[in-house]
Protein backbone atom coordinates (compact mmCIF):
# COMPACT_ATOMS: atom_id res chain seq x y z
CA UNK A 1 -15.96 2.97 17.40
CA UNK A 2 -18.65 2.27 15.19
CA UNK A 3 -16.28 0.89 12.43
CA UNK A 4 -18.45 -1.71 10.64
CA UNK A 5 -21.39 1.12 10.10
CA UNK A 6 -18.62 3.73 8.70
CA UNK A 7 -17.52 0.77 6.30
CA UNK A 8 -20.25 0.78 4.72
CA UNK A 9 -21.13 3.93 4.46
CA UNK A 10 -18.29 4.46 2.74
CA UNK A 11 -18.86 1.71 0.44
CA UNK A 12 -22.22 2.77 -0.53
CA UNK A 13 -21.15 6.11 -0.88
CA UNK A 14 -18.35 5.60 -3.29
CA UNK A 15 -20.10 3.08 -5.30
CA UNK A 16 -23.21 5.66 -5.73
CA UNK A 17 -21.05 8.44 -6.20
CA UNK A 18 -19.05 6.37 -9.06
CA UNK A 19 -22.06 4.68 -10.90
CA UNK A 20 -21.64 7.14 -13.65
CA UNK A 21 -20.61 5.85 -17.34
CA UNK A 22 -17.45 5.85 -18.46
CA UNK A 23 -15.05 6.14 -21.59
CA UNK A 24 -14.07 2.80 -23.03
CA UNK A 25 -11.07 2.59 -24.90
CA UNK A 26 -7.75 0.76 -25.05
CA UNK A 27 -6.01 4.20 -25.22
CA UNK A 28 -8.24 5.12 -22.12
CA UNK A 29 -5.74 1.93 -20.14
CA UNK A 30 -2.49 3.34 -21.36
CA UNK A 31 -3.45 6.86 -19.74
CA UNK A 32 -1.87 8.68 -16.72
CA UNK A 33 -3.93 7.60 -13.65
CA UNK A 34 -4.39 9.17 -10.00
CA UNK A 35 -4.68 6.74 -7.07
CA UNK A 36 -5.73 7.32 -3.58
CA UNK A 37 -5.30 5.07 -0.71
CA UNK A 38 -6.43 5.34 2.48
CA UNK A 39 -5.65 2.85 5.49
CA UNK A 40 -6.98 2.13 8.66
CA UNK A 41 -7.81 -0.21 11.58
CA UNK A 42 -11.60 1.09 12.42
CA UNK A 43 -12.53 -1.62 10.07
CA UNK A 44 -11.35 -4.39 12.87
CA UNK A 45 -13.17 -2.18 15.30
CA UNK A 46 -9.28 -1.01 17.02
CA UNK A 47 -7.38 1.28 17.32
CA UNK A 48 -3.66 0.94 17.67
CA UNK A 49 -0.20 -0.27 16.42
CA UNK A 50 -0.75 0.50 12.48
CA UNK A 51 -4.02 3.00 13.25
CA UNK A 52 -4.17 4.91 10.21
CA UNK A 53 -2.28 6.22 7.01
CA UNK A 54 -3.11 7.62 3.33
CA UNK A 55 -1.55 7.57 0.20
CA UNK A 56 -1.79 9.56 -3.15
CA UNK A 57 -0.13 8.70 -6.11
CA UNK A 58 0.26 9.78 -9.71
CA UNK A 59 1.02 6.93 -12.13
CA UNK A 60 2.10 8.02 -15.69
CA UNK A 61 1.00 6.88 -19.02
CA UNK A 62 1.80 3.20 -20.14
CA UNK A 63 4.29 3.18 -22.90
CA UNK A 64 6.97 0.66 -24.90
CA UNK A 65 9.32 3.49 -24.62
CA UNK A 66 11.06 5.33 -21.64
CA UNK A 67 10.74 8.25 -23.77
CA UNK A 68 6.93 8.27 -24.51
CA UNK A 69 6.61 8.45 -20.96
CA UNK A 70 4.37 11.39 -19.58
CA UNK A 71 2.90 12.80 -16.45
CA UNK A 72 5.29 12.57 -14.09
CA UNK A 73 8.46 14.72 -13.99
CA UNK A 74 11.02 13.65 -16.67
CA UNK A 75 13.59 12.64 -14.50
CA UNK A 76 12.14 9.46 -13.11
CA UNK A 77 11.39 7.98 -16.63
CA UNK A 78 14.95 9.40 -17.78
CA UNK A 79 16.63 7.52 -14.13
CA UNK A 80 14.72 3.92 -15.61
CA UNK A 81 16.17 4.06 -19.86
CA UNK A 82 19.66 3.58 -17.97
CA UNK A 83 18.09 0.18 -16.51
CA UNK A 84 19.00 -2.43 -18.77
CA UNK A 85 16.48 -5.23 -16.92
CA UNK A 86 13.11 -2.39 -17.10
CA UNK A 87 14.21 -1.71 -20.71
CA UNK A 88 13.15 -4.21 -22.51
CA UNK A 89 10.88 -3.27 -25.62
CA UNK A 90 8.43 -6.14 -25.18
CA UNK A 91 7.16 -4.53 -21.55
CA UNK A 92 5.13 -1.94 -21.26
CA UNK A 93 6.74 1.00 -18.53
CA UNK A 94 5.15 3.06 -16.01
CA UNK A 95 6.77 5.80 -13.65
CA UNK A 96 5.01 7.07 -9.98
CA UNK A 97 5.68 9.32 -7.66
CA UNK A 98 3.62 9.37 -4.72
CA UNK A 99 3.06 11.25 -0.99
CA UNK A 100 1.76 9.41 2.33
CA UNK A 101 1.49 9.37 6.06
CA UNK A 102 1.22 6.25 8.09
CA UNK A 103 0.55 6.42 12.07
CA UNK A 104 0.86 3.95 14.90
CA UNK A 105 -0.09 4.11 18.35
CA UNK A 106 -0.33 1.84 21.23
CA UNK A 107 -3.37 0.27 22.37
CA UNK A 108 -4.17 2.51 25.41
CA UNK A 109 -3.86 6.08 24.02
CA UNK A 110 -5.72 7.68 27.12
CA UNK A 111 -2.52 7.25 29.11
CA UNK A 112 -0.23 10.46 28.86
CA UNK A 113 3.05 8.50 30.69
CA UNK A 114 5.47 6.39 28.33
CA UNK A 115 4.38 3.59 27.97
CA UNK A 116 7.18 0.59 28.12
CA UNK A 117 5.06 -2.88 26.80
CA UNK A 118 3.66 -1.98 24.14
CA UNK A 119 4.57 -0.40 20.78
CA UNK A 120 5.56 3.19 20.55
CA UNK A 121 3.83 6.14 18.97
CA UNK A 122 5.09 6.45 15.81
CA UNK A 123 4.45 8.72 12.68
CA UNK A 124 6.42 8.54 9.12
CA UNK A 125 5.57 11.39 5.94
CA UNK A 126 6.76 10.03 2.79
CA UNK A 127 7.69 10.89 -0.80
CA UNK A 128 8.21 8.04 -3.26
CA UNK A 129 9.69 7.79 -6.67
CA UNK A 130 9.58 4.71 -8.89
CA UNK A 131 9.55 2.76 -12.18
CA UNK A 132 8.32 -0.59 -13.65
CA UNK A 133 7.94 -2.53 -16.66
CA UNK A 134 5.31 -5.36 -17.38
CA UNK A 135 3.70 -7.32 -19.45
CA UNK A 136 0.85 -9.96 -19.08
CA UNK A 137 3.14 -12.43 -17.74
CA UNK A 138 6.06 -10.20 -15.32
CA UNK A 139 6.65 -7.07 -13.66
CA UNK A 140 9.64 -5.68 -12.36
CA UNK A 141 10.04 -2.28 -10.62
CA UNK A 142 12.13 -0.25 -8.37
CA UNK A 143 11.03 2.76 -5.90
CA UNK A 144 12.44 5.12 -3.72
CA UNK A 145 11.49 6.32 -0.52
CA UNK A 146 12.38 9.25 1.36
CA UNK A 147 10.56 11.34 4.37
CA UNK A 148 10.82 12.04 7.70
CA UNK A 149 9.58 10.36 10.93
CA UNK A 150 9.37 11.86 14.17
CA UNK A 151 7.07 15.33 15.08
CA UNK A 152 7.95 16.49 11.63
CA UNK A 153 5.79 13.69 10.17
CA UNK A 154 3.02 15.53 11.24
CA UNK A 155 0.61 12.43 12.58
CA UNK A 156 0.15 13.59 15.94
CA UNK A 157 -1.55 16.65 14.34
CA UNK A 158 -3.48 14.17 12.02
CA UNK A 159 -4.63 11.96 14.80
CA UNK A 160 -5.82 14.99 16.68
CA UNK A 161 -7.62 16.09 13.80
CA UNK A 162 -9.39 13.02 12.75
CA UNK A 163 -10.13 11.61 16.32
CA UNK A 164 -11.92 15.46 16.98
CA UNK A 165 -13.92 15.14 13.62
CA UNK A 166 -15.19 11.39 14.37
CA UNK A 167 -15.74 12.05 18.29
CA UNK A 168 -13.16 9.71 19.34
CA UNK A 169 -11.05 9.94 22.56
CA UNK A 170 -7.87 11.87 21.99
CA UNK A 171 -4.62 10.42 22.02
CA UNK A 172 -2.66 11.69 24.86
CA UNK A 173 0.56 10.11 24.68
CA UNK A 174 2.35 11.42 21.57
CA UNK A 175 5.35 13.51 23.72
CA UNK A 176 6.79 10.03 23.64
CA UNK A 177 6.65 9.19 19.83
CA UNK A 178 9.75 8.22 17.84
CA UNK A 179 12.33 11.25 17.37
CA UNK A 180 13.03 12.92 13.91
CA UNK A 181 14.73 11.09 11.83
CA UNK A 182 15.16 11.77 7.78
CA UNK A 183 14.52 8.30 5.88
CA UNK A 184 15.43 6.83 3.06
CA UNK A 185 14.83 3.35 1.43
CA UNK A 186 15.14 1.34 -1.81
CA UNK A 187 12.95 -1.25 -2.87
CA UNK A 188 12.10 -3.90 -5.09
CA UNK A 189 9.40 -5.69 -6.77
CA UNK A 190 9.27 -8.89 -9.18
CA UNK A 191 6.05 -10.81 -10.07
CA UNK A 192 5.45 -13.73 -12.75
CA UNK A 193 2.40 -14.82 -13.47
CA UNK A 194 2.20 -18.82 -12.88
CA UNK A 195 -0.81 -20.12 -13.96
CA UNK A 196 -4.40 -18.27 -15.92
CA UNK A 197 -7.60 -19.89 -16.63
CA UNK A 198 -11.43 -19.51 -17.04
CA UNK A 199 -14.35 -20.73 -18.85
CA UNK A 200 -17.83 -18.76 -19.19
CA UNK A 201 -16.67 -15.47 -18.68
CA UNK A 202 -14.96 -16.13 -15.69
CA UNK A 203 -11.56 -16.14 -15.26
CA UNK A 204 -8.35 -16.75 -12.62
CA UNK A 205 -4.67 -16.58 -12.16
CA UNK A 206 -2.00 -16.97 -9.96
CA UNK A 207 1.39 -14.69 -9.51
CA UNK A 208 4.55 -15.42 -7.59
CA UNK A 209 6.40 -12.46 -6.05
CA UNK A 210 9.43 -11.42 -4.70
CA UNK A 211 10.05 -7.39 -3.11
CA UNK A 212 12.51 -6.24 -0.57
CA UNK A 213 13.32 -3.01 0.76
CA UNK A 214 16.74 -1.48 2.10
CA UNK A 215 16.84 1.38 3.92
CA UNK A 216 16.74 2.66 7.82
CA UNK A 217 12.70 2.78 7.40
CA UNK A 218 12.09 -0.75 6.45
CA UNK A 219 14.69 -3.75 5.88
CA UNK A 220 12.86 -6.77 4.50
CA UNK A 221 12.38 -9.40 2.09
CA UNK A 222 8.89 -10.75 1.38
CA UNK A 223 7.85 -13.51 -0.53
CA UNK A 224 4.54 -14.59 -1.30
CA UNK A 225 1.34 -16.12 -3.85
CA UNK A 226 -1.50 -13.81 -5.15
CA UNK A 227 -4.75 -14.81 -6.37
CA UNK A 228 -7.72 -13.12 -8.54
CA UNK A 229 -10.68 -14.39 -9.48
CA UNK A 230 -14.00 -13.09 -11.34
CA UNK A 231 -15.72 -11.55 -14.77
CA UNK A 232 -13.90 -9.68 -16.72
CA UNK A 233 -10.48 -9.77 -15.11
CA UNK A 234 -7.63 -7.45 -16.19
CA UNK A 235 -4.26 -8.45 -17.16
CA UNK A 236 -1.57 -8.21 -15.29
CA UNK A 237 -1.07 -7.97 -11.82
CA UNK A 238 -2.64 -7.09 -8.27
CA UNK A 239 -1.91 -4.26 -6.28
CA UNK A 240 -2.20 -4.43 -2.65
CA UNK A 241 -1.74 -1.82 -0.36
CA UNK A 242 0.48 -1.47 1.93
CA UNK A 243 2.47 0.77 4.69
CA UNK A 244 4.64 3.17 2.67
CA UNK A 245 7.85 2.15 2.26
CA UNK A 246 7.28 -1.56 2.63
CA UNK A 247 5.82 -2.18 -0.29
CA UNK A 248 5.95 -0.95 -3.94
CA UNK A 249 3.00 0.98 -5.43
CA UNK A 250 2.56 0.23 -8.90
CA UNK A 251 -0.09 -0.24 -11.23
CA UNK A 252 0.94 -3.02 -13.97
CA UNK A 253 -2.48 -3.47 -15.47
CA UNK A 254 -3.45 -4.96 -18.91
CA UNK A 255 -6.80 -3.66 -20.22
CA UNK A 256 -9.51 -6.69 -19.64
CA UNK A 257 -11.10 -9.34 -22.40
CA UNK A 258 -14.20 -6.46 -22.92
CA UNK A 259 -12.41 -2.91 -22.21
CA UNK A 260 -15.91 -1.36 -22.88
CA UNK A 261 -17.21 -3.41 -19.58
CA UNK A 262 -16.51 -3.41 -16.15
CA UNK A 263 -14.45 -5.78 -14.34
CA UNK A 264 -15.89 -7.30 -11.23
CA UNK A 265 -13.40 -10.32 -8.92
CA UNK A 266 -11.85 -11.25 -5.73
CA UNK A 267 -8.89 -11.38 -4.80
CA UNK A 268 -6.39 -13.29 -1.96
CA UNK A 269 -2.73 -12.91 -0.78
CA UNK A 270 -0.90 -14.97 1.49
CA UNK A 271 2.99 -13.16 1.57
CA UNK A 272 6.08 -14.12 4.29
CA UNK A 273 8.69 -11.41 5.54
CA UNK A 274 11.63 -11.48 7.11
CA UNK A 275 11.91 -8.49 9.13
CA UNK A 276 15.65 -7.02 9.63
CA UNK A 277 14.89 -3.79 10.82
CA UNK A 278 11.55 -1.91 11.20
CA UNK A 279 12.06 1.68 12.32
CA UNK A 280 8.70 1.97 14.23
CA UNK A 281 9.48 -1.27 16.15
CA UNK A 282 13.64 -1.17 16.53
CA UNK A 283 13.21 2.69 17.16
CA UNK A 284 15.60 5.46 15.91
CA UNK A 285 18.96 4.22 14.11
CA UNK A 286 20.75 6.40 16.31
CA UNK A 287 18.73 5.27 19.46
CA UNK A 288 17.46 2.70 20.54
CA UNK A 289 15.30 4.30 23.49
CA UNK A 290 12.17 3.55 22.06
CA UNK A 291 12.82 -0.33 20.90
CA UNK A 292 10.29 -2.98 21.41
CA UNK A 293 11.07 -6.86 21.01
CA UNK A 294 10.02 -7.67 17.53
CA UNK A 295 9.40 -11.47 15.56
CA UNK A 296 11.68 -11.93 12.76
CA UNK A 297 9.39 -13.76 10.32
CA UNK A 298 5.75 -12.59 9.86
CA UNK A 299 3.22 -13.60 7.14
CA UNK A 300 0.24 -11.57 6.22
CA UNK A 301 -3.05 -12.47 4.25
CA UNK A 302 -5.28 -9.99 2.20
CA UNK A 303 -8.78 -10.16 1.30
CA UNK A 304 -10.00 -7.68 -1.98
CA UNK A 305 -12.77 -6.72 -3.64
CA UNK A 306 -12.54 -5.35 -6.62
CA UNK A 307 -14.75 -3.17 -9.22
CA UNK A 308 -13.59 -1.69 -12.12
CA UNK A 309 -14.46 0.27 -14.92
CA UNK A 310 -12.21 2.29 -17.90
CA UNK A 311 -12.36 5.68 -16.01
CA UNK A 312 -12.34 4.41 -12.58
CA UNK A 313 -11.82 1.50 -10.09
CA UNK A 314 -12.85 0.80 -6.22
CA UNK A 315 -10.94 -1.75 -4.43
CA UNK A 316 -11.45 -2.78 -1.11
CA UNK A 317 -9.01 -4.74 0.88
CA UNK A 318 -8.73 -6.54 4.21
CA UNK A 319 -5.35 -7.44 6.05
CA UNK A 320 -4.37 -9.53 8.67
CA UNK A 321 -1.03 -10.21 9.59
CA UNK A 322 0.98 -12.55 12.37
CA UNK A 323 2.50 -11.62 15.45
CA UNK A 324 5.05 -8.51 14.50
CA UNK A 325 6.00 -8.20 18.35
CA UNK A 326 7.05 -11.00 20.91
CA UNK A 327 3.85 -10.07 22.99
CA UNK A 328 5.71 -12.43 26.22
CA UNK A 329 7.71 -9.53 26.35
CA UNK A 330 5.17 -6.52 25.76
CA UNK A 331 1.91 -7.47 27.75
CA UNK A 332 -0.17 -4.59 26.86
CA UNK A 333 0.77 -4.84 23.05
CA UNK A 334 -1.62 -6.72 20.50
CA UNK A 335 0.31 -8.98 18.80
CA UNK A 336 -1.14 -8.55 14.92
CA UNK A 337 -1.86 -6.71 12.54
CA UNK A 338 -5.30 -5.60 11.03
CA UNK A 339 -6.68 -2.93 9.13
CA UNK A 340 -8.66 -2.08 5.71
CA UNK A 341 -7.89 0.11 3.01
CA UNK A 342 -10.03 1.68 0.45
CA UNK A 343 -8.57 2.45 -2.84
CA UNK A 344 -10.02 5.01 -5.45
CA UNK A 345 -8.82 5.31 -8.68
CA UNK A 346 -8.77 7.14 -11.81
CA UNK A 347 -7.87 7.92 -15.20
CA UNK A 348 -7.02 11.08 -17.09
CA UNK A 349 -8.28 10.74 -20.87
């Protein structure tokens, strides 16, 4: 599929296109920011289970007070000032909303018949909602999710679409994807930062975190250790994307030691789930037609790079996850996860 030369064109292409200069102030961090994320497994050279999904998001401005809020519609930050644990006056808050698509397919898409060991086609289009607060040392946050899976969702169009503009084979099996179904899910996020350090300009730290979610989409709880390390580093705390409605967007970032330079470092996850329920595995709630044997515990491991400067910030990541499916049971299905995701972002002075 070509995957590792599209990588990098896209990597050369977004670094090139963002090597402009760019403003470099403290008031510049606190500033509504825009945030687009887009997922896929080309860059492991497949094509199937998680395939494909985007995200955009809108975070607001960074404030002490629910009230200072702004750029997002006044409800959310008015929902959070009636949460006693996000309202504390020593965190910084943010509020998000934020629109996405995620996709999955089985392995052999050229088969047009329903396909009973391996993992369903599947397609969910989501709306989130959500609030944190934060500080150089926690974060805490809650989001809603809401959309619809099933032909609604739209993904079989998207596929189509994408597959035609690239030149790849066309799926042919999407009369047997997941039915409609309206979803809705709650989740959670807590980090604390463990441990900081660096010498020479460089610099490192280590979070904990906690995040769940509840809902007919995804029931889970995750735990797991996050690393960063390099020049410059921001406060705060890592983002890492993931599948809507699994995790919690959020962007709980401190300006760096030099605001007026860019920030350059690595970064590592290793997280462990416990999987309850996972719609595009278990199937429908109201049918279970479509339901594939699933593992209950599954870690994952990321791999990021990450450039950033006041305006604007690449990131790069690269997951891998354990068996999600008992694959003794499905013989056709892969049994992990893998996919990259580029992540743009920017700021609105």
């Amino acid at each position: 599929m070509g995957g590792r030369g599209l990588a990098g064109s896209v990597i050369f292409v977004v670094l090139l296109g963002c090597s402009g200069a760019a403003l470099a102030t403290d008031t510049l961090q606190d500033s509504p920011l825009w945030r687009f994320n887009f997922g896929n497994d080309i860059f492991f050279e497949k094509d199937n289970k998680l395939s494909a999904g985007w995200v955009l998001q809108k975070h607001s401005s960074s404030a002490l007070r629910w009230s200072e809020i702004e750029g997002v519609p006044e409800f959310i930050p008015e929902y959070a000032s009636r949460l006693e644990s996000l309202s504390s006056p020593l965190l910084r808050k943010r509020a998000h909303w934020a629109l996405g698509q995620v996709i999955q397919t089985p392995t052999d898409i050229s088969r047009s018949d329903r396909i009973y060991d391996d993992v369903p086609y599947a397609g969910a289009l989501t709306l989130q909602a959500g609030v944190y607060a934060y500080d150089d040392s926690q974060m805490l946050g809650v989001e809603f999710t809401t959309g619809i899976v099933g032909p609604l969702s739209l993904a079989e169009q998207t596929q189509k679409l994408v597959h035609s503009i690239l030149g790849n084979e066309q799926p042919r099996g999407w009369k047997h994807q997941l039915k409609t179904e309206p979803v809705l899910n709650l989740n959670f996020m807590r980090k604390v930062k463990t441990r900081r350090a660096g010498s020479d300009g460089l610099d490192w730290d280590q979070a904990l975190s906690i995040d769940g979610s509840i809902g007919n989409l995804y029931t889970q709880v995750t735990g797991g250790m996050e690393w960063r390390f390099g020049r410059n580093l921001p406060g705060g705390f890592l983002y890492s994307p993931l599948p809507p409605g699994f995790g919690m967007s959020h962007r709980a970032s401190q300006p760096p030691p030099h605001p007026d330079l860019g920030s350059i470092y690595v970064s590592a996850t290793l997280r462990v789930s416990a999987l309850a329920w996972v719609m595009f595995l278990d199937g429908n709630s109201y049918d279970s037609e479509y339901r594939v044997p699933k593992e209950p515990v599954v870690w994952q491991a990321t791999l990021g790079f990450h450039y950033e400067r006041p305006q604007w910030a690449f990131h790069f990541t690269l997951l891998r996850s354990g068996d999600d499916v008992d694959v003794r049971r499905l013989s056709e299905a892969e049994s992990s996860e893998a996919f990259g995701a580029l992540v743009l972002e920017w700021r609105i002075p």
